[in-house]
Protein backbone atom coordinates (compact mmCIF):
# COMPACT_ATOMS: atom_id res chain seq x y z
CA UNK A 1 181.59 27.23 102.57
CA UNK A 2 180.73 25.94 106.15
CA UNK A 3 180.70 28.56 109.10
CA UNK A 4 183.23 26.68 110.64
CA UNK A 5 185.35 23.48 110.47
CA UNK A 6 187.24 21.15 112.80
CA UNK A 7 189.83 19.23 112.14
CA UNK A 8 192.09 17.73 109.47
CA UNK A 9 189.17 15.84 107.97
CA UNK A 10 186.63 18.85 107.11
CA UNK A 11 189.44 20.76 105.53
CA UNK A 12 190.58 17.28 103.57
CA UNK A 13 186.51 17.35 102.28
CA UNK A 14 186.22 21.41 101.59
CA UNK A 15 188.76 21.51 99.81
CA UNK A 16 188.78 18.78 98.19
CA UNK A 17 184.99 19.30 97.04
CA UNK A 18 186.10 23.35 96.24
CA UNK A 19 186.93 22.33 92.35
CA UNK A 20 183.43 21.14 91.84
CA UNK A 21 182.08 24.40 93.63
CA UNK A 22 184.19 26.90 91.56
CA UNK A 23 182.98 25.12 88.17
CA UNK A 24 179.35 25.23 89.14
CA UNK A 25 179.51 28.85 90.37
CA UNK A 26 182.94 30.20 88.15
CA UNK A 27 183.34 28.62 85.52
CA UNK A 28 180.38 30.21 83.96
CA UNK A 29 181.08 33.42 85.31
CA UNK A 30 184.60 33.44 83.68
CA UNK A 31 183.89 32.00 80.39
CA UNK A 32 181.20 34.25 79.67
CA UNK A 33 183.40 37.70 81.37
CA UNK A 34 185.99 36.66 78.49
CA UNK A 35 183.10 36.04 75.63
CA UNK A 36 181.49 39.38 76.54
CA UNK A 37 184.90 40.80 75.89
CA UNK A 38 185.20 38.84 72.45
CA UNK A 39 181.41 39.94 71.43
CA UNK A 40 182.23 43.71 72.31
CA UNK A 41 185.27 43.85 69.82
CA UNK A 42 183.53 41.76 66.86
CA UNK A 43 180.26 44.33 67.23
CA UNK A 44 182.42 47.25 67.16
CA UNK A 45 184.14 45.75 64.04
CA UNK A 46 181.14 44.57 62.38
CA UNK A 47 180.29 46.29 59.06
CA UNK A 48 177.45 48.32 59.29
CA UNK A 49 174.57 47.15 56.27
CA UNK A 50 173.16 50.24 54.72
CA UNK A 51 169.78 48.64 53.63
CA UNK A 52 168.73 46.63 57.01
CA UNK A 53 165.13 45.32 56.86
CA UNK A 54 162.81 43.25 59.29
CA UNK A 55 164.16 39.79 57.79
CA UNK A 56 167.42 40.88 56.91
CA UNK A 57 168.91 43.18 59.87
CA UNK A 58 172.01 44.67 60.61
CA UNK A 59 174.36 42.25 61.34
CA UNK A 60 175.84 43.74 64.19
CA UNK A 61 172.52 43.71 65.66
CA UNK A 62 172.10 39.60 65.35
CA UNK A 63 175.63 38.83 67.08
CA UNK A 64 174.99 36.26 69.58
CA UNK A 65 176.83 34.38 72.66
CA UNK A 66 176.23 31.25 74.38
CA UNK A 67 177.58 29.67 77.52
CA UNK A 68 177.45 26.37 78.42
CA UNK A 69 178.93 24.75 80.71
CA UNK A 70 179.35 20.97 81.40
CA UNK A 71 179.93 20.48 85.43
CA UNK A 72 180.41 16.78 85.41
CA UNK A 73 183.46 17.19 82.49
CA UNK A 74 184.70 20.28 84.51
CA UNK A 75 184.56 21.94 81.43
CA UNK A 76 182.96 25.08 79.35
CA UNK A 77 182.89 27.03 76.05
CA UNK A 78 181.25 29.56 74.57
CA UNK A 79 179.93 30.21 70.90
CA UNK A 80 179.60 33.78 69.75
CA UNK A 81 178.12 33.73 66.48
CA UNK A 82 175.42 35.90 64.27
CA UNK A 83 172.73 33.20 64.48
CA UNK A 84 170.38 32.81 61.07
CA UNK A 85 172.34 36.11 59.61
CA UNK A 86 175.46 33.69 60.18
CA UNK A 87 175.87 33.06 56.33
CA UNK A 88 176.31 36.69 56.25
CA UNK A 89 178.78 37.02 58.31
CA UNK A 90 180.97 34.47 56.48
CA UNK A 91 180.45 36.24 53.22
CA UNK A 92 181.72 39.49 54.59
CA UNK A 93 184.87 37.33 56.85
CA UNK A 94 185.91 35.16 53.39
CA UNK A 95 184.79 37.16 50.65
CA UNK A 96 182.22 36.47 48.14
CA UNK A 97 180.91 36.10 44.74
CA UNK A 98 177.53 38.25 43.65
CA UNK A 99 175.28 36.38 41.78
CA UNK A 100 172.49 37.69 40.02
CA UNK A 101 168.70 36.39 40.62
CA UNK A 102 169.21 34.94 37.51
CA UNK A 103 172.18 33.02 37.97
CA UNK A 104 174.19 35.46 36.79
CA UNK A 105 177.74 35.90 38.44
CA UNK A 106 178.19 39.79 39.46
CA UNK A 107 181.27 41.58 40.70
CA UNK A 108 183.67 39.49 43.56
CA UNK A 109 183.09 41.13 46.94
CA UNK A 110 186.58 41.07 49.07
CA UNK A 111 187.19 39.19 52.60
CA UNK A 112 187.08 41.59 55.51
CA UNK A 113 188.14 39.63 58.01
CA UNK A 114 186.19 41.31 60.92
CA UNK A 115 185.93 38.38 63.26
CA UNK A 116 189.48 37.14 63.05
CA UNK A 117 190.83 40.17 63.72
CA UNK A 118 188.47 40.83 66.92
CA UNK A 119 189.48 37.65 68.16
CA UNK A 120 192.80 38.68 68.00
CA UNK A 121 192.82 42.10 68.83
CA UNK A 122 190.84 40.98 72.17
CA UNK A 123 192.73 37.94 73.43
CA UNK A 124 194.69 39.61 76.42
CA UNK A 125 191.77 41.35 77.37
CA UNK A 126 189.49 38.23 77.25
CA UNK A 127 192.42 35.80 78.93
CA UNK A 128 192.42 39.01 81.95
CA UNK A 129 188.47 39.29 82.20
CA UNK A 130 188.52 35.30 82.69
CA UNK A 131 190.67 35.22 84.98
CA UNK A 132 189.65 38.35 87.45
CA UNK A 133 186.01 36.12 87.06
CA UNK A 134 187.64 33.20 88.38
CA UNK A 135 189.52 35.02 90.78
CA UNK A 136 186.33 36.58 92.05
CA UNK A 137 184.61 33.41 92.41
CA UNK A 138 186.92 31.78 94.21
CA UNK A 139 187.36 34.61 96.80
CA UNK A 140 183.57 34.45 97.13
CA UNK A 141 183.41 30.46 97.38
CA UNK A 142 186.25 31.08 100.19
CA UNK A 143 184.67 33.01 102.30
């Protein structure tokens, strides 16, 4: 924001160029305050793997999130995933079938929907962190 401004014209351009600013500086801020909150309550409901090995870690401990954020679309989104262990993660969420090495179908391993119900459990609290991020931003772009 300029020091200072005169007239009716340089507060027609500031604030007319402040929805660019706040996506370039907020919108990245706010999207990822609200994933953060989303990540925290999927790791705390992620099952815990009793036999976690250098290729084949806990899955809590591969949860991922990425921001990105496209400035000319005025737009973002964020992916919070488990990366290469995501397969896993899908066979605890949905359920699953054991199969032997040798083809051979074992017992039928129940959905635990730990994902889904993170998302849900932390959608207030992730719609309030985004918008104290934004709010944040735009008192800091305003001043």
């Amino acid at each position: 924001m300029p020091d200072s401004f005169e007239g009716f014209e340089d507060a027609k351009k500031l604030l007319s160029d402040l929805p660019r600013r706040l996506v370039r500086r907020g919108l990245r801020k706010a999207v990822t305050a609200a994933a953060v909150v989303v990540a925290e309550a999927i790791h705390a409901r992620t099952p815990q793997s009793t036999k976690a090995t250098h290729t084949d870690p806990h899955l809590a401990d591969s949860l991922v999130v990425d921001v990105e954020v496209d400035e000319a679309a005025g737009s973002a989104h964020a992916e919070i995933g488990f990366g290469k262990q995501g397969y896993r993660a899908l066979w605890v969420e949905y359920g699953h079938q054991q199969v032997s090495h040798g083809g051979k179908p074992g017992p039928f391993v129940p959905a635990n929907p730990f994902m889904r119900s993170a998302g849900i459990a932390a959608g207030d609290a992730a719609e309030e962190a985004f918008v104290a991020a934004l709010t944040e931003a735009s008192r800091e772009e305003l001043e």
